[in-house]
Protein backbone atom coordinates (compact mmCIF):
# COMPACT_ATOMS: atom_id res chain seq x y z
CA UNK A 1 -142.00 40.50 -59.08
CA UNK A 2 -140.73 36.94 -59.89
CA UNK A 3 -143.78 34.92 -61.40
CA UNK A 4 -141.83 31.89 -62.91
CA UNK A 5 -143.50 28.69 -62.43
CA UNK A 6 -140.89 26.06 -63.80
CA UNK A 7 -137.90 24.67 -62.02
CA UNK A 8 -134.90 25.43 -65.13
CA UNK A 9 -131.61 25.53 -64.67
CA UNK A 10 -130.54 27.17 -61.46
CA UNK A 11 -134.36 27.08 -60.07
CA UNK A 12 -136.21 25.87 -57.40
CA UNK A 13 -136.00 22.25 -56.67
CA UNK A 14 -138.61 20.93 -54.33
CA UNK A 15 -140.09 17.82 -53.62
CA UNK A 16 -143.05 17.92 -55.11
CA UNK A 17 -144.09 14.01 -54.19
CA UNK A 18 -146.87 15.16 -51.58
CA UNK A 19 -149.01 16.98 -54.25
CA UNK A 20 -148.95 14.28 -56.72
CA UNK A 21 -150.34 11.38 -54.26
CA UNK A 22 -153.39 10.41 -53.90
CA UNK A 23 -156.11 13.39 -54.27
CA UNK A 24 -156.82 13.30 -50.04
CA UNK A 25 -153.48 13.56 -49.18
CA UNK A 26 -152.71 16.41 -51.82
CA UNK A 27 -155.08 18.51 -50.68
CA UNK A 28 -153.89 18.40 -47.20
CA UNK A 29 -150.14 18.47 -48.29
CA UNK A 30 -151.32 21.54 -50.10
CA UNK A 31 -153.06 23.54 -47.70
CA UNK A 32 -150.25 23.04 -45.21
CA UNK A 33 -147.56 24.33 -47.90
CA UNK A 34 -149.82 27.26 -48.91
CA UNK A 35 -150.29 28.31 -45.06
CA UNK A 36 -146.81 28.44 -44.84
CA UNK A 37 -146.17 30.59 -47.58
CA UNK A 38 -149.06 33.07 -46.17
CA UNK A 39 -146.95 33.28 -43.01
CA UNK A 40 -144.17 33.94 -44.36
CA UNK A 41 -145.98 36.80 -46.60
CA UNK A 42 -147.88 38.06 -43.76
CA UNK A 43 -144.72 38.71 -41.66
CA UNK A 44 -143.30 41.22 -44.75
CA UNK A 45 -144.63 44.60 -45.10
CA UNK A 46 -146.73 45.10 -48.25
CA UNK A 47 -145.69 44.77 -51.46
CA UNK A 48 -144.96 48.31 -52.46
CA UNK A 49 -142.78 48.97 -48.86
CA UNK A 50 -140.33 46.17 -49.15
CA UNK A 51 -136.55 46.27 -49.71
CA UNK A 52 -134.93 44.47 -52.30
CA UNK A 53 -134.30 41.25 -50.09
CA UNK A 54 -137.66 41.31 -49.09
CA UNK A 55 -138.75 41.11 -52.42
CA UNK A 56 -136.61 38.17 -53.26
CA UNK A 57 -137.42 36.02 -50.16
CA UNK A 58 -141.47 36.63 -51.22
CA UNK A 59 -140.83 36.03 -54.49
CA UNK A 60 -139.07 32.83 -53.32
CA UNK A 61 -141.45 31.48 -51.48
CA UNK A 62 -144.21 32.40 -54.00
CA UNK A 63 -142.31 30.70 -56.84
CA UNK A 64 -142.18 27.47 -54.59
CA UNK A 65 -145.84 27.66 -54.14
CA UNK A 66 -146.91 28.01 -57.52
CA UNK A 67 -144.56 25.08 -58.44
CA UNK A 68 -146.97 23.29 -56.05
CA UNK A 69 -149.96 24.07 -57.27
CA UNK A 70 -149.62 23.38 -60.85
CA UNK A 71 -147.94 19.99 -59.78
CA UNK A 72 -151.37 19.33 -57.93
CA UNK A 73 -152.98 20.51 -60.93
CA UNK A 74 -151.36 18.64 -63.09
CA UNK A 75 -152.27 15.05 -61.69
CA UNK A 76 -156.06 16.61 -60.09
CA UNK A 77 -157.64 18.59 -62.67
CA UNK A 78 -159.67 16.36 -63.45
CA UNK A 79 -161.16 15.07 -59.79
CA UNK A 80 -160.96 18.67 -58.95
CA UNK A 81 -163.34 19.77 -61.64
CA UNK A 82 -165.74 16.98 -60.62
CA UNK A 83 -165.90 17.77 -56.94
CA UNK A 84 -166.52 21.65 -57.66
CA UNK A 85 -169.14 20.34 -60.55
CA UNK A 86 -170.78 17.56 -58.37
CA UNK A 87 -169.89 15.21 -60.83
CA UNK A 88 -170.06 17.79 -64.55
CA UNK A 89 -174.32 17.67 -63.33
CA UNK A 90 -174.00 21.41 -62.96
CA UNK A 91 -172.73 24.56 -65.04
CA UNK A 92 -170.44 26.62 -63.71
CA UNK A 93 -168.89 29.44 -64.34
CA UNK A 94 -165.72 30.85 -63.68
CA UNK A 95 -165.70 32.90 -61.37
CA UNK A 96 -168.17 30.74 -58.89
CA UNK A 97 -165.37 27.88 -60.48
CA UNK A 98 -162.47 29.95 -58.98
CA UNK A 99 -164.45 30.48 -55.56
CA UNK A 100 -165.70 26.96 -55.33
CA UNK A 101 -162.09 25.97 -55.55
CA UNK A 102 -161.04 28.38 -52.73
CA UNK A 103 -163.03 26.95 -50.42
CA UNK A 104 -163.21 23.07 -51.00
CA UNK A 105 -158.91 23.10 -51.89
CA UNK A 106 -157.76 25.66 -49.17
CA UNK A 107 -154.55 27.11 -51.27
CA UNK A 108 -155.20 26.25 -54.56
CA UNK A 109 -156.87 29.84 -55.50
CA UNK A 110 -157.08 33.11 -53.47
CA UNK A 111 -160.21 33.07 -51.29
CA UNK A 112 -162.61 35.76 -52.03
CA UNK A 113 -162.06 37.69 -49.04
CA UNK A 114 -158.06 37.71 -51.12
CA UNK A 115 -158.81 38.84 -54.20
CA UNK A 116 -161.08 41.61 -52.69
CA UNK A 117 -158.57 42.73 -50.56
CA UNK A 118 -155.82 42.74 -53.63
CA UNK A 119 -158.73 44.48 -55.86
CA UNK A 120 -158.04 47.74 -53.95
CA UNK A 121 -154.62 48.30 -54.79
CA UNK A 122 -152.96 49.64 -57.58
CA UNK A 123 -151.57 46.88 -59.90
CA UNK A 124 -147.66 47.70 -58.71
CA UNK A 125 -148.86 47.09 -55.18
CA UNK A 126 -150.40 43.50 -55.49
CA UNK A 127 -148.85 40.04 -54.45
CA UNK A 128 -150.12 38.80 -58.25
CA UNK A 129 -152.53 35.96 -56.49
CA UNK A 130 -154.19 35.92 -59.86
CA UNK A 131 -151.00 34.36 -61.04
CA UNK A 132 -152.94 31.30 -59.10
CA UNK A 133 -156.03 31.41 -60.97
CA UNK A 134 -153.76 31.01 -64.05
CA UNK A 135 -152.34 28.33 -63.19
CA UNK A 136 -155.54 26.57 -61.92
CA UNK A 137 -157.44 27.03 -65.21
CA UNK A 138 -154.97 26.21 -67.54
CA UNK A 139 -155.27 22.90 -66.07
CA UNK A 140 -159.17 22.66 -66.05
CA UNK A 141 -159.05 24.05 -69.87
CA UNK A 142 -156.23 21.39 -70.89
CA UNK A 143 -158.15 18.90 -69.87
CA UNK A 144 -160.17 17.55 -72.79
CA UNK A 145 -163.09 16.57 -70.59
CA UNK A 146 -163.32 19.32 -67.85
CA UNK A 147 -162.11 21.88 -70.41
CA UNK A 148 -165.17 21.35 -73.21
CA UNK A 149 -167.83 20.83 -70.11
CA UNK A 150 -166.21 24.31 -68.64
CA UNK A 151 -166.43 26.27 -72.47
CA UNK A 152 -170.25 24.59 -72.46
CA UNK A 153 -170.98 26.63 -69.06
CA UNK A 154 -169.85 29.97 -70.04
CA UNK A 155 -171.83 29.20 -73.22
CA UNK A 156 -175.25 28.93 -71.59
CA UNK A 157 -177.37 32.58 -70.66
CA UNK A 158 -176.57 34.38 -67.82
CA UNK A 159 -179.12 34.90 -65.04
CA UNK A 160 -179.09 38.56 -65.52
CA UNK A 161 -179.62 38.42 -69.31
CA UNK A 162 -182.44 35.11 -68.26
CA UNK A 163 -184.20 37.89 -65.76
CA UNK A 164 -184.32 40.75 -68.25
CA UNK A 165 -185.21 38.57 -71.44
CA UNK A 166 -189.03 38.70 -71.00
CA UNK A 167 -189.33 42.47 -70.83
CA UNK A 168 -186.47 43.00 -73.92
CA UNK A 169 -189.18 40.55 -76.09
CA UNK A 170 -191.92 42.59 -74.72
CA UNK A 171 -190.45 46.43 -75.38
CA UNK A 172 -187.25 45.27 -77.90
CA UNK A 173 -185.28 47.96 -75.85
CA UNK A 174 -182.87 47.28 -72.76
CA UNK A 175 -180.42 49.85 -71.61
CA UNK A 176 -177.55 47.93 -69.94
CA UNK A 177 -175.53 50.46 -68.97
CA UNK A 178 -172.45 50.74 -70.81
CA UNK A 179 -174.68 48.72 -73.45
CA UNK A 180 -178.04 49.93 -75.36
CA UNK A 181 -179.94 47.21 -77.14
CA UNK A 182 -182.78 47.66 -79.83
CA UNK A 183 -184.73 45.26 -81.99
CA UNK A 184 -186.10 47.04 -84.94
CA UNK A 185 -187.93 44.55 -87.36
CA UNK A 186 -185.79 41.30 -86.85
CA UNK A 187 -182.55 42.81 -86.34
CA UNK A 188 -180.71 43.46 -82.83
CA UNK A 189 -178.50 46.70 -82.70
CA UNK A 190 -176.52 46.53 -80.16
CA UNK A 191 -174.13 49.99 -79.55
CA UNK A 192 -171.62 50.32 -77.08
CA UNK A 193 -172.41 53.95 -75.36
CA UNK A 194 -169.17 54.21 -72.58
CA UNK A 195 -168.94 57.80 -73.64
CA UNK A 196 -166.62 58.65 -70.31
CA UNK A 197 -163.66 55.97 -72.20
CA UNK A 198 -164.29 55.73 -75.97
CA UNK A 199 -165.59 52.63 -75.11
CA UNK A 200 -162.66 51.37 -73.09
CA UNK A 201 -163.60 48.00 -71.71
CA UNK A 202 -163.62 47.04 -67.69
CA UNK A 203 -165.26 44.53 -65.91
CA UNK A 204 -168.61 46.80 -66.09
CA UNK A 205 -168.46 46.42 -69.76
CA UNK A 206 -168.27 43.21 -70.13
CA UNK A 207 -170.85 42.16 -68.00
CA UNK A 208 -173.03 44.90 -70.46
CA UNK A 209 -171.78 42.75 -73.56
CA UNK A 210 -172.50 39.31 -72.30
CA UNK A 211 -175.74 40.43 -71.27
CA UNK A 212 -176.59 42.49 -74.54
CA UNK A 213 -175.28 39.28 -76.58
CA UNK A 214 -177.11 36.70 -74.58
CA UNK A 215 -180.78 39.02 -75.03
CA UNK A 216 -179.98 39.17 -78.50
CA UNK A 217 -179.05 35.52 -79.31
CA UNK A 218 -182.35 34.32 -77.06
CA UNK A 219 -185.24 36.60 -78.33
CA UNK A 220 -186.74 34.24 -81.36
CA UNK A 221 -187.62 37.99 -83.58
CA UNK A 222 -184.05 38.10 -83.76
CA UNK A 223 -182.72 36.94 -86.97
CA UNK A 224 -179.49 39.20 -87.35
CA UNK A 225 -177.09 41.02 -85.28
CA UNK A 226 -175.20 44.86 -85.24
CA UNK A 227 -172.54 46.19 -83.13
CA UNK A 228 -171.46 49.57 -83.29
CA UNK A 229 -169.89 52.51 -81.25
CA UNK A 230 -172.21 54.59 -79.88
CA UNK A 231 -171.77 59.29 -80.34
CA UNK A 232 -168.76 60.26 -77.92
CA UNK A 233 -168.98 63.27 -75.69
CA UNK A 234 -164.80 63.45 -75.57
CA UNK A 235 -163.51 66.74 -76.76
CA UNK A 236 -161.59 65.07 -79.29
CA UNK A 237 -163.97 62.95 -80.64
CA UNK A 238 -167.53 64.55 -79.76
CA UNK A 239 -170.27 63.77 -81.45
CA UNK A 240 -168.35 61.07 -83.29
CA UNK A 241 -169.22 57.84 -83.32
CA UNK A 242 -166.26 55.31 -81.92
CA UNK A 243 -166.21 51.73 -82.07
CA UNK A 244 -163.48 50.88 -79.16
CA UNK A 245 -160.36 52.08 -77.64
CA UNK A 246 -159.65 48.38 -76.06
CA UNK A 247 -158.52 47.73 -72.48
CA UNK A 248 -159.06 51.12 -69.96
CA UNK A 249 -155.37 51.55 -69.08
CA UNK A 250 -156.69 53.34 -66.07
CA UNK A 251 -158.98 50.44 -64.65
CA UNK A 252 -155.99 47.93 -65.68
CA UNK A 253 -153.45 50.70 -63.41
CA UNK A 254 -155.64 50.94 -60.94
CA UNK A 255 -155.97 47.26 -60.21
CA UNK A 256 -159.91 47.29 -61.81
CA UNK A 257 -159.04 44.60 -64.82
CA UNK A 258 -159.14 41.40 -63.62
CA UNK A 259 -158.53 38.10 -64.71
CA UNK A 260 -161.03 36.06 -64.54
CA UNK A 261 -164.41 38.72 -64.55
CA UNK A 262 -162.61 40.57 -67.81
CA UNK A 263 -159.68 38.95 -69.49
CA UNK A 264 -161.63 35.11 -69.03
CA UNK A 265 -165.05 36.12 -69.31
CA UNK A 266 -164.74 38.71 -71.94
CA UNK A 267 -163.06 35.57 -74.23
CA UNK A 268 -164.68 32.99 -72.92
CA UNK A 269 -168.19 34.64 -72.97
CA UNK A 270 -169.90 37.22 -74.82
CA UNK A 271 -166.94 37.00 -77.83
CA UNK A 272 -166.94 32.81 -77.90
CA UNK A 273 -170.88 33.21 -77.74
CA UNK A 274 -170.54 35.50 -80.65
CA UNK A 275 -169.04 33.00 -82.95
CA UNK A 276 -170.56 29.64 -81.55
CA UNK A 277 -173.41 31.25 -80.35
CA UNK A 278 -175.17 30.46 -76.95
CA UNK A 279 -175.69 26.91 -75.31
CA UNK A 280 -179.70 26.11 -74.45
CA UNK A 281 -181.82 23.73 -72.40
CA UNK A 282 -181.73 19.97 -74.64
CA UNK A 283 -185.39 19.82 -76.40
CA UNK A 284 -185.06 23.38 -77.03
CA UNK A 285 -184.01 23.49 -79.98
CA UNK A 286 -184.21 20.49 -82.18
CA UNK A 287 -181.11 19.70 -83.84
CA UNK A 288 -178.59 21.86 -82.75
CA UNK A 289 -177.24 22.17 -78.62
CA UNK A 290 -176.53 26.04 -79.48
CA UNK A 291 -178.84 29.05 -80.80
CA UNK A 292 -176.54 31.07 -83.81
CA UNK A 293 -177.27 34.27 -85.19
CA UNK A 294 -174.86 36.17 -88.04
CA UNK A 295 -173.53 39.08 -86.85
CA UNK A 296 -172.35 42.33 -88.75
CA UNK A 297 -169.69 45.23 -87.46
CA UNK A 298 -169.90 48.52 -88.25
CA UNK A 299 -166.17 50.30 -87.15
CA UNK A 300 -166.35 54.11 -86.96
CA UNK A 301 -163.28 56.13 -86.04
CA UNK A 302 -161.47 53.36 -84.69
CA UNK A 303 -160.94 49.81 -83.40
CA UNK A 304 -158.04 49.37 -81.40
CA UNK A 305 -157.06 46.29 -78.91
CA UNK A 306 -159.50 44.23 -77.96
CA UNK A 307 -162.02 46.33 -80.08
CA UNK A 308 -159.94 45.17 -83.18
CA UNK A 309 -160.30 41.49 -81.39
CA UNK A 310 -163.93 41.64 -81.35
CA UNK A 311 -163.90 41.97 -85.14
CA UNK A 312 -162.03 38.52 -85.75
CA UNK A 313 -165.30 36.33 -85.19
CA UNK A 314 -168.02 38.51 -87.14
CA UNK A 315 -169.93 37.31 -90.34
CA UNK A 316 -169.03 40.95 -91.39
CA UNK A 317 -167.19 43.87 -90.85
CA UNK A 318 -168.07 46.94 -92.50
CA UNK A 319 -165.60 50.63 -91.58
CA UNK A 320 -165.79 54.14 -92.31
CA UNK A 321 -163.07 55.31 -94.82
CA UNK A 322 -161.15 57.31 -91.99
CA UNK A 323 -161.72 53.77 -89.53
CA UNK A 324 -158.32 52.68 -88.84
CA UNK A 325 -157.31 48.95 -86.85
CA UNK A 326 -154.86 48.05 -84.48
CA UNK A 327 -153.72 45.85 -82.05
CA UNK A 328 -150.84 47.64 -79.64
CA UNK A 329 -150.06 44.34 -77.37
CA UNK A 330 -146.21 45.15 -77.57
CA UNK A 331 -146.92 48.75 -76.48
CA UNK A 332 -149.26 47.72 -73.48
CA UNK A 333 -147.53 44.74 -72.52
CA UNK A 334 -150.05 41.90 -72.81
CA UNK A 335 -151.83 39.33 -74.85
CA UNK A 336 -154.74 40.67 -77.06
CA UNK A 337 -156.92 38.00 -76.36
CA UNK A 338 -157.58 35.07 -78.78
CA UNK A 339 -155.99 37.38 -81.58
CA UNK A 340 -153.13 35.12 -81.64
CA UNK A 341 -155.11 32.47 -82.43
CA UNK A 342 -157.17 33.78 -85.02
CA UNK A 343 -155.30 36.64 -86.44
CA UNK A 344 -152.88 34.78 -88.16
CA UNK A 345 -155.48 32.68 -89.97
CA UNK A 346 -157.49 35.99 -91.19
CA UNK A 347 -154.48 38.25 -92.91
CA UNK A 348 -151.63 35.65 -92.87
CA UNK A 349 -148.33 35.51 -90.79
CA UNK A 350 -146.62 38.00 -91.86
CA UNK A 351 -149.59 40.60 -91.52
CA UNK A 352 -150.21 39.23 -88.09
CA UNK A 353 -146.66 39.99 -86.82
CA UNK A 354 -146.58 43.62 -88.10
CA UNK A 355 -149.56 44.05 -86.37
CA UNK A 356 -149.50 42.07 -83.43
CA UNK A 357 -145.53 42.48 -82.63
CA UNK A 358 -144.80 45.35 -84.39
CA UNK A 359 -147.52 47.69 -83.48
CA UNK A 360 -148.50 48.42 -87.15
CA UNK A 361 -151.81 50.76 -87.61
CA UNK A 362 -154.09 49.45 -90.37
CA UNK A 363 -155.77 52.19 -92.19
CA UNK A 364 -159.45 50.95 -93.79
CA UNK A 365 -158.03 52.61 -97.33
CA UNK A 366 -155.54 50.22 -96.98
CA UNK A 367 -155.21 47.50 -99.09
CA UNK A 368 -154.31 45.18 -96.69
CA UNK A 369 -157.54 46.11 -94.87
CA UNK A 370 -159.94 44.18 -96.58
CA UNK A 371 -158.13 41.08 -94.52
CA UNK A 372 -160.09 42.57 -92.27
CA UNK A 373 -162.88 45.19 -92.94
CA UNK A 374 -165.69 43.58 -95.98
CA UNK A 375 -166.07 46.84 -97.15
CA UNK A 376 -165.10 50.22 -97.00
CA UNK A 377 -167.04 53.26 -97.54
CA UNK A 378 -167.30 57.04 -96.54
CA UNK A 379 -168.90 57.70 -93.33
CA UNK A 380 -171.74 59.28 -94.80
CA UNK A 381 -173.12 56.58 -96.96
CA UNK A 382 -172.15 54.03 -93.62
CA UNK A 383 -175.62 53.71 -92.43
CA UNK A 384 -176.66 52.65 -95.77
CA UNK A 385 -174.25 49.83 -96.21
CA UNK A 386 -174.86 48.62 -92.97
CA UNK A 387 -178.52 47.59 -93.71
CA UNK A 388 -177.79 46.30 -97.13
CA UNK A 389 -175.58 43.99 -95.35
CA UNK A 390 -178.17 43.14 -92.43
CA UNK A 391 -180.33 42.49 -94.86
CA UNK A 392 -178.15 39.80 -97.20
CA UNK A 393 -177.28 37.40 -93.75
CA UNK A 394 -181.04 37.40 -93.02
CA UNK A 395 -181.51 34.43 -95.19
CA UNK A 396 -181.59 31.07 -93.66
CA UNK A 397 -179.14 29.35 -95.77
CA UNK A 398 -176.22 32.53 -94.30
CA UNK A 399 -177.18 30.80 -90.67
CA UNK A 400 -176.31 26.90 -91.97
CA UNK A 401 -173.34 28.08 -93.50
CA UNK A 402 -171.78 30.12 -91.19
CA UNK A 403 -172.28 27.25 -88.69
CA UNK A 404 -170.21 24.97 -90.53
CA UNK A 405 -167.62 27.33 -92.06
CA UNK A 406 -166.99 28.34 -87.77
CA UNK A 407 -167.13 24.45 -87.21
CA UNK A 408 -164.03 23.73 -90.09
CA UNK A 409 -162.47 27.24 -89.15
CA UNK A 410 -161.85 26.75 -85.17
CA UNK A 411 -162.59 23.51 -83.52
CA UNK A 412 -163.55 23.57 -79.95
CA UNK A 413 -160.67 21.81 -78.90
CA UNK A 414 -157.99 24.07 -80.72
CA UNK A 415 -159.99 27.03 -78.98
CA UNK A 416 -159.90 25.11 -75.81
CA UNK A 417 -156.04 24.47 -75.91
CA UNK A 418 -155.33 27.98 -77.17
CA UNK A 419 -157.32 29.47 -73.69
CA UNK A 420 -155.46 27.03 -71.51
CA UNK A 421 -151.97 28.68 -71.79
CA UNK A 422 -153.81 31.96 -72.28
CA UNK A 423 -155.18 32.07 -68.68
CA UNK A 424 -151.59 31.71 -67.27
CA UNK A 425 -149.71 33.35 -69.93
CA UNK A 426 -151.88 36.38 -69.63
CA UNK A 427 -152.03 36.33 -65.62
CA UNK A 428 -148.20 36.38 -65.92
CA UNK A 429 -147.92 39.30 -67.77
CA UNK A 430 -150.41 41.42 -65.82
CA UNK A 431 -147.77 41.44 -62.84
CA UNK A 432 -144.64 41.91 -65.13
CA UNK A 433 -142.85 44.64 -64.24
CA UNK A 434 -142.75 46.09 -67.50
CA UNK A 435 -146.21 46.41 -68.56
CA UNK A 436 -146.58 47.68 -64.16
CA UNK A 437 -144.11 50.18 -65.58
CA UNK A 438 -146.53 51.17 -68.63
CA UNK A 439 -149.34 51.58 -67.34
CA UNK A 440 -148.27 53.17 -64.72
CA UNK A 441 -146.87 55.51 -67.30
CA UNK A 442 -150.19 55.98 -68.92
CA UNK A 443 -151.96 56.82 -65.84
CA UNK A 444 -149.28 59.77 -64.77
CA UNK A 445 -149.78 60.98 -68.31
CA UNK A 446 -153.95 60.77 -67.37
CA UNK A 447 -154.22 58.78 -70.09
CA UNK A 448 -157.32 56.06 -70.04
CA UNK A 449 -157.16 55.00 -73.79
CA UNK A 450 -154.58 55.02 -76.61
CA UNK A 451 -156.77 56.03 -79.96
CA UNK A 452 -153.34 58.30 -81.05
């Protein structure tokens, strides 16, 4: 499937005059080109039953349409973000964002009633319309004004985590699912328990995270934070304890991983909220607009894709001697998140690249490893260490610190800039054909994870 976006030598050339007017006549010039384009893709047979010159005159016409919309994007973001955010007086999230646009900019983003349709199919079998949420919020993130007020709404608490939060104070338990949380004395332990996937994120999961991160970062007994892997029931692995296989190559085959509810959210929510913690209510706290807590990982067995991501924003990361890390984005195909970003900072260029490009495995005995794991030990005295450590970033002073060292580490606007190219970067690689062509290879095999 052809997903480029930019005219280059021997590429489209359209007039692109009638998206770039006035905001009005855009809008209607882009509906009209957009319902031409459906036509034309409506009058096709689906994407998996075309022949080859079938597949050229969609991609064609898709290409063109794309070329509009981030044309209209590029002179609108701005008035769109204000029409969809009656004026920046509300917080909104993505994907309400994303459906918001739908409806008041008919073409700009698949409609609802779209992407549910396209969420049924296997990945190989979808027109990529997410290719169009890309390409819308790149533009919202890019711009400096709609971008910061956008990172500010996925910042605040969801509703879900807002509804649950009085009984979680109450009891200091909530079982989320995919997610247990417990408060014992002033610590929240959060353990990821997907025993079906090694804890293989989806969309399910992340919803769990956000939620389990949000509980944690409102109750006021909370002074410090755990994540761990929760006892796996897998044959290979049972009654181990496993921090994270990364993406669920079977959700991501079957169509299951989407853009905006997993690869958006999952980097623009519960991990962002992690580091910069979680946006409240003005008068609710006094001097700060955000409500911090350090937060400490314990890796057992292994971390691997966006497991190993998580890690890159913790206060600490603690790992069993047999823990290994890895990030396998050549192997799968995609971007591993903000790694890019903040990988290179935390071992170094070269380090990154072996890792990142290369595939490289990074065994906790390592040397190299304590880039990335605090400390090492063996997984007996684990438990141990990991209270020590809760213990030493109780103190108040660890909370002022760690604000500013995030503050002169990654600015809100390099973050901002980074997740602009990232939405359409990483919506363009989820309909390449060669990472269609890998996971479909990892499904055949009835393979969900990669943990090797």
């Amino acid at each position: 499937m052809s997903t480029g976006i930019s005219t280059g030598d021997g590429g489209l050339v359209l007039d692109l005059g009638g998206v770039r007017g006035e905001l009005a006549e855009a809008r209607e010039a882009l509906a009209k080109a957009a319902a031409r384009t459906d036509d034309l893709l409506a009058a096709l047979p689906e994407p998996a039953l075309r022949s080859p010159e079938q597949r050229a005159a969609a991609a064609s016409a898709t290409d063109a349409a794309r070329l509009r919309r981030a044309a209209f994007m590029d002179v609108h973001a701005d008035a769109v973000y204000d029409e969809l955010t009656d004026g920046r007086t509300r917080y909104v999230r993505l994907a309400l964002l994303a459906s918001r646009a739908a409806t008041a900019f008919p073409g700009l983003v698949p409609t609802a009633e779209r992407l549910a349709s396209e969420r049924g199919r296997p990945q190989s079998d979808k027109e990529g319309d997410e290719i169009d949420q890309g390409i819308f919020f790149r533009a919202i993130l890019n711009s400096p004004s709609a971008g910061r007020h956008l990172l500010d709404a996925m910042l605040r608490p969801t509703p879900r985590a807002l509804g649950l939060l009085p009984a979680f104070v109450r009891t200091g338990t909530a079982d989320l699912g995919s997610v247990r949380l417990e408060r014992t004395g002033s610590a929240a332990r959060l353990t990821m328990c997907r025993v079906d996937c090694l804890n293989a994120e989806d969309d399910r999961q992340i919803d769990d995270m956000e939620t389990a991160v949000d509980l944690a970062l409102l109750d006021p007994s909370v002074e410090v934070c755990l994540l761990r892997g929760g006892e796996m029931t897998h044959p290979r692995y049972r009654g181990r304890r496993v921090f994270s296989a990364g993406v669920n190559l079977k959700s991501l085959h079957g169509g299951g991983i989407s853009l905006v509810d997993f690869l958006l959210r999952r980097e623009l929510g519960y991990i962002h909220k992690i580091f910069r913690g979680i946006l409240v209510d003005e008068g609710t706290t006094r001097w700060s607009r955000t409500v911090e807590k350090p937060w400490v990982a314990a890796v057992d067995t292994f971390a691997i894709g966006g497991g190993a991501q998580i890690l890159l924003v913790f206060d600490q990361v603690l790992a069993a001697s047999d823990a290994y890390f890895s990030l396998p984005a050549a192997k799968e195909g995609i971007i591993p998140g903000a790694s890019d970003f903040r990988l290179l900072r935390t071992v170094g260029p070269r380090l990154a690249r072996q890792l990142i490009l290369g595939g490289r495995r990074l065994r906790a005995t390592e040397p190299e490893a304590r880039l990335v794991f605090d400390e090492v030990h063996e997984s007996e005295d684990l438990d141990s260490a990991v209270e020590r450590s809760l213990e030493r970033l109780r103190s108040p002073a660890v909370l002022a610190n760690r604000h500013m060292m995030n503050l002169a580490e990654e600015s809100v606007d390099d973050f901002r800039r980074y997740m602009a190219e990232f939405a359409l970067q990483q919506a363009l690689r989820l309909y390449s054909s060669d990472v269609i062509d890998k996971v479909g290879g990892f499904s055949a095999a009835k393979t969900t994870v990669a943990p090797g």
